[in-house]
N, C-alpha and C. Protein backbone atom coordinates (compact mmCIF):
# COMPACT_ATOMS: atom_id res chain seq x y z
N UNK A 1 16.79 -50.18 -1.07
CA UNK A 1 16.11 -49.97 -2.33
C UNK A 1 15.73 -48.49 -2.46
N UNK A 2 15.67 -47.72 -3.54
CA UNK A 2 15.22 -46.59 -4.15
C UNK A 2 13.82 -46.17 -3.94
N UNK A 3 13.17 -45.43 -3.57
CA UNK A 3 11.64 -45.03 -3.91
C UNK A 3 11.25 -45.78 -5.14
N UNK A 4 12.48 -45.66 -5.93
CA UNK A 4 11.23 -45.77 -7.57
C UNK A 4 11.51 -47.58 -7.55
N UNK A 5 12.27 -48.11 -7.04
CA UNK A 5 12.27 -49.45 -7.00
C UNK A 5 10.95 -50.21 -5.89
N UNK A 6 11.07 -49.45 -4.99
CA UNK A 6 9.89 -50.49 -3.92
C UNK A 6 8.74 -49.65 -4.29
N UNK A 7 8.69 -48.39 -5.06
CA UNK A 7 6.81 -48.13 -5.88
C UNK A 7 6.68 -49.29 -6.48
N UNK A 8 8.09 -49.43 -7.81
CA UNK A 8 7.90 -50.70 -8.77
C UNK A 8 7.22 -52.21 -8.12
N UNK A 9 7.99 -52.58 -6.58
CA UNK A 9 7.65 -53.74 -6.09
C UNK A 9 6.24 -53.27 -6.40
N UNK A 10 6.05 -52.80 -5.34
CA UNK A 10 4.51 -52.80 -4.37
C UNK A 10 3.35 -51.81 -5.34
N UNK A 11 4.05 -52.03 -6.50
CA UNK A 11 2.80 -51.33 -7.56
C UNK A 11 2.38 -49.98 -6.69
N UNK A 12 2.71 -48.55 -6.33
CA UNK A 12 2.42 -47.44 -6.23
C UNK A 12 3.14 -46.27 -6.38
N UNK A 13 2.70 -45.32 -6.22
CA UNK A 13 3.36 -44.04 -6.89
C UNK A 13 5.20 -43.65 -5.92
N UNK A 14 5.37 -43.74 -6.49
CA UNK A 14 7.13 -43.34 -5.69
C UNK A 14 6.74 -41.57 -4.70
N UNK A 15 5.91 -41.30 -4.96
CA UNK A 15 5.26 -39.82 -4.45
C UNK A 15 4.97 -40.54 -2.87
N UNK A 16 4.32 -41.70 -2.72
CA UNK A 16 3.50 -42.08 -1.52
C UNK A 16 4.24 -42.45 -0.98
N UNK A 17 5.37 -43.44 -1.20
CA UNK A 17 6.55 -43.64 -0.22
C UNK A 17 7.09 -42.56 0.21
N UNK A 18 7.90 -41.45 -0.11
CA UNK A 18 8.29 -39.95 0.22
C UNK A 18 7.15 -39.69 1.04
N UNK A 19 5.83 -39.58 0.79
CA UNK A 19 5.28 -38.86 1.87
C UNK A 19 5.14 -39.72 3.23
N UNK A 20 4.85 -41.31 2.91
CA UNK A 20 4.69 -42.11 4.33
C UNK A 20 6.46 -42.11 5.16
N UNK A 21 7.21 -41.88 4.30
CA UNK A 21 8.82 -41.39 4.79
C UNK A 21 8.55 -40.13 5.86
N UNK A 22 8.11 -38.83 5.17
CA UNK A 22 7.89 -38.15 5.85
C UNK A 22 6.93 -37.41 7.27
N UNK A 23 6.18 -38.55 7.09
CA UNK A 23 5.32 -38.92 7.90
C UNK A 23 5.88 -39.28 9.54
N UNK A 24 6.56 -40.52 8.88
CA UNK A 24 7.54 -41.67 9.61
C UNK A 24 8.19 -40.33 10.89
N UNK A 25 9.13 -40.15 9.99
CA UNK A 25 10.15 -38.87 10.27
C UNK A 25 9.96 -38.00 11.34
N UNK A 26 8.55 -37.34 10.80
CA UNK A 26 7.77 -36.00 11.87
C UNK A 26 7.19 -36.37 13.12
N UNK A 27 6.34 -38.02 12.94
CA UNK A 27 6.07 -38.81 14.12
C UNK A 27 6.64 -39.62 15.02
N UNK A 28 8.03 -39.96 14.36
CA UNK A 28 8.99 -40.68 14.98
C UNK A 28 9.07 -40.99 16.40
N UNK A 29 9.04 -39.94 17.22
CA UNK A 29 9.42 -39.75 18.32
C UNK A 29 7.77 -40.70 19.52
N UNK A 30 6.55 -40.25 18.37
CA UNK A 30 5.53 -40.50 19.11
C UNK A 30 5.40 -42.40 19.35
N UNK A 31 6.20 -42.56 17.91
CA UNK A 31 5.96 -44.07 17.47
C UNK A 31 6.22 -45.57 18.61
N UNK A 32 7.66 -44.07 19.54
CA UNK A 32 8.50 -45.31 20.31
C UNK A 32 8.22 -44.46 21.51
N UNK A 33 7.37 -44.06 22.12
CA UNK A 33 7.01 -43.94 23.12
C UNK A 33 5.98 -44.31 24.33
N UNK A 34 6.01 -44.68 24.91
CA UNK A 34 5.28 -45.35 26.00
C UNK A 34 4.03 -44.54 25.85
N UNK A 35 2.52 -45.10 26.03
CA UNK A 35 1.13 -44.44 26.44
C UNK A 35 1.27 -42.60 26.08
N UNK A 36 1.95 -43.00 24.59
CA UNK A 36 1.47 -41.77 23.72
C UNK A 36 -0.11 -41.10 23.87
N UNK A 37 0.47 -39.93 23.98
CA UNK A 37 -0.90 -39.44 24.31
C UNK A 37 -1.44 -38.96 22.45
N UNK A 38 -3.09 -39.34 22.43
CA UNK A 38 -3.59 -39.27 20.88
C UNK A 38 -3.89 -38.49 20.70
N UNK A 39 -3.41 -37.58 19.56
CA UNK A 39 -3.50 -36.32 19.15
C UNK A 39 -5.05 -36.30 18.66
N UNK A 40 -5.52 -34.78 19.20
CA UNK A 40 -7.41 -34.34 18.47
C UNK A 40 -7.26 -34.27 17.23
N UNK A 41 -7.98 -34.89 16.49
CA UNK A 41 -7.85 -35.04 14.60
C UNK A 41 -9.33 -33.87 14.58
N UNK A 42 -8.82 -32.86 13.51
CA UNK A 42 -10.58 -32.35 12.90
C UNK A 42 -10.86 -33.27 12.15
N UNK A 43 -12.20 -32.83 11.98
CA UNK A 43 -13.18 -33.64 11.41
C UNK A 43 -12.37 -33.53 9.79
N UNK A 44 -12.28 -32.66 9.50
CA UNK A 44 -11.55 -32.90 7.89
C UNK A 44 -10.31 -34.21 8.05
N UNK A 45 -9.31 -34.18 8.99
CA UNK A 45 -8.59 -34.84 9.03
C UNK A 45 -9.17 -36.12 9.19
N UNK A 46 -10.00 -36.62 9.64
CA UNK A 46 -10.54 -38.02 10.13
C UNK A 46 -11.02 -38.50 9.23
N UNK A 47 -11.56 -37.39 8.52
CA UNK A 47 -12.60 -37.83 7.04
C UNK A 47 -11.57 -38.45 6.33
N UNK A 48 -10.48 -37.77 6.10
CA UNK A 48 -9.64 -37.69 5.19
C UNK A 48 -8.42 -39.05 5.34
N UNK A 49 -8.31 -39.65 6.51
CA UNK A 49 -7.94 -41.29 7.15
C UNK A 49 -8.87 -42.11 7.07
N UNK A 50 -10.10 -41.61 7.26
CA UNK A 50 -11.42 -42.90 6.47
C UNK A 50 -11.18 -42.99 5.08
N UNK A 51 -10.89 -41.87 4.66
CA UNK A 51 -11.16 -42.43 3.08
C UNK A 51 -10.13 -43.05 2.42
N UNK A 52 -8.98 -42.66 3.05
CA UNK A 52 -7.62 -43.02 2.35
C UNK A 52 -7.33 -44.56 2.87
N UNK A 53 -8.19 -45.15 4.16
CA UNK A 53 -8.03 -46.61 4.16
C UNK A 53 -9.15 -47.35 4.07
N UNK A 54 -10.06 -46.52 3.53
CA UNK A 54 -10.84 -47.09 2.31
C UNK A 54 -10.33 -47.69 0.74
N UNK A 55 -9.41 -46.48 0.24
CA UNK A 55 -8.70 -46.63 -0.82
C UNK A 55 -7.87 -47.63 -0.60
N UNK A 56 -7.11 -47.95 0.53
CA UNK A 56 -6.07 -48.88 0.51
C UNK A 56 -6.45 -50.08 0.57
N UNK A 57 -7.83 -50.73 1.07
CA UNK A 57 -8.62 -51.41 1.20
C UNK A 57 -9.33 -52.08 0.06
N UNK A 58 -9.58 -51.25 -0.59
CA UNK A 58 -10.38 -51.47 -1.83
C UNK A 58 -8.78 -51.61 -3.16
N UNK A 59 -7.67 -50.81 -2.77
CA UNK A 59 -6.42 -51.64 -3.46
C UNK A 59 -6.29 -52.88 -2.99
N UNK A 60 -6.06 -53.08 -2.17
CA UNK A 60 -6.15 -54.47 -1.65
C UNK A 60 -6.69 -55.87 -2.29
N UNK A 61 -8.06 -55.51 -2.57
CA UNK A 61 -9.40 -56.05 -3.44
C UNK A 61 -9.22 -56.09 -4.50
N UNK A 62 -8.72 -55.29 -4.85
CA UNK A 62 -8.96 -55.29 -6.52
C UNK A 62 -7.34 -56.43 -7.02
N UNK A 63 -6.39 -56.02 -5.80
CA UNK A 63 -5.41 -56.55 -6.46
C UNK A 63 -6.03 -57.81 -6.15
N UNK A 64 -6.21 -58.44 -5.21
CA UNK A 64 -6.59 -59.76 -4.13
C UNK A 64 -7.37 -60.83 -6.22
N UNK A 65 -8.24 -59.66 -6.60
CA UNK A 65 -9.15 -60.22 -7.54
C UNK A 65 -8.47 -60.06 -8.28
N UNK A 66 -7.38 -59.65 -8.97
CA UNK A 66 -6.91 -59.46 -10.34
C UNK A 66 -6.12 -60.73 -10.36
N UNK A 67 -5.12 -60.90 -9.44
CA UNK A 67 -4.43 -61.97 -9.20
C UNK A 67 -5.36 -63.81 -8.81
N UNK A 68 -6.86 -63.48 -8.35
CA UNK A 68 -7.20 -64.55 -8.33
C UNK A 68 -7.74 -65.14 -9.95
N UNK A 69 -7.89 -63.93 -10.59
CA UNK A 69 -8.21 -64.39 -11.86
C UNK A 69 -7.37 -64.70 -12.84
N UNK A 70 -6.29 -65.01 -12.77
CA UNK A 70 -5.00 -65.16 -13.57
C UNK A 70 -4.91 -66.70 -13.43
């Protein structure tokens, strides 16, 4: 499937797939490796993974409720 087809599925921006692609990509190597060692996050960065699975969380919810009210 296309970016702009599985945004369409999964209701989000075709921008966020490309970047969790690129993500994928740059970490790859860490993903399939035995007792990866965990990279030091700054504090901006950590903030910045709290909030974004906050957001995904609270998508979650809202869809969870839109669909229970139908």
């Amino acid at each position: 499937m296309t970016n702009q087809e599985l945004a369409r599925k999964f209701d989000i921006h075709p921008q966020q797939i490309s970047t969790w692609k690129r993500e994928f990509i740059n970490g790859a190597e860490d993903v399939f490796t035995k007792g990866k060692k965990k990279s030091i996050k700054s504090e901006q960065e950590q903030r910045e993974d709290k909030l974004l699975k906050m957001i995904g969380q609270q998508k979650v919810e809202i869809d969870f409720l839109k669909y229970a009210l139908c």
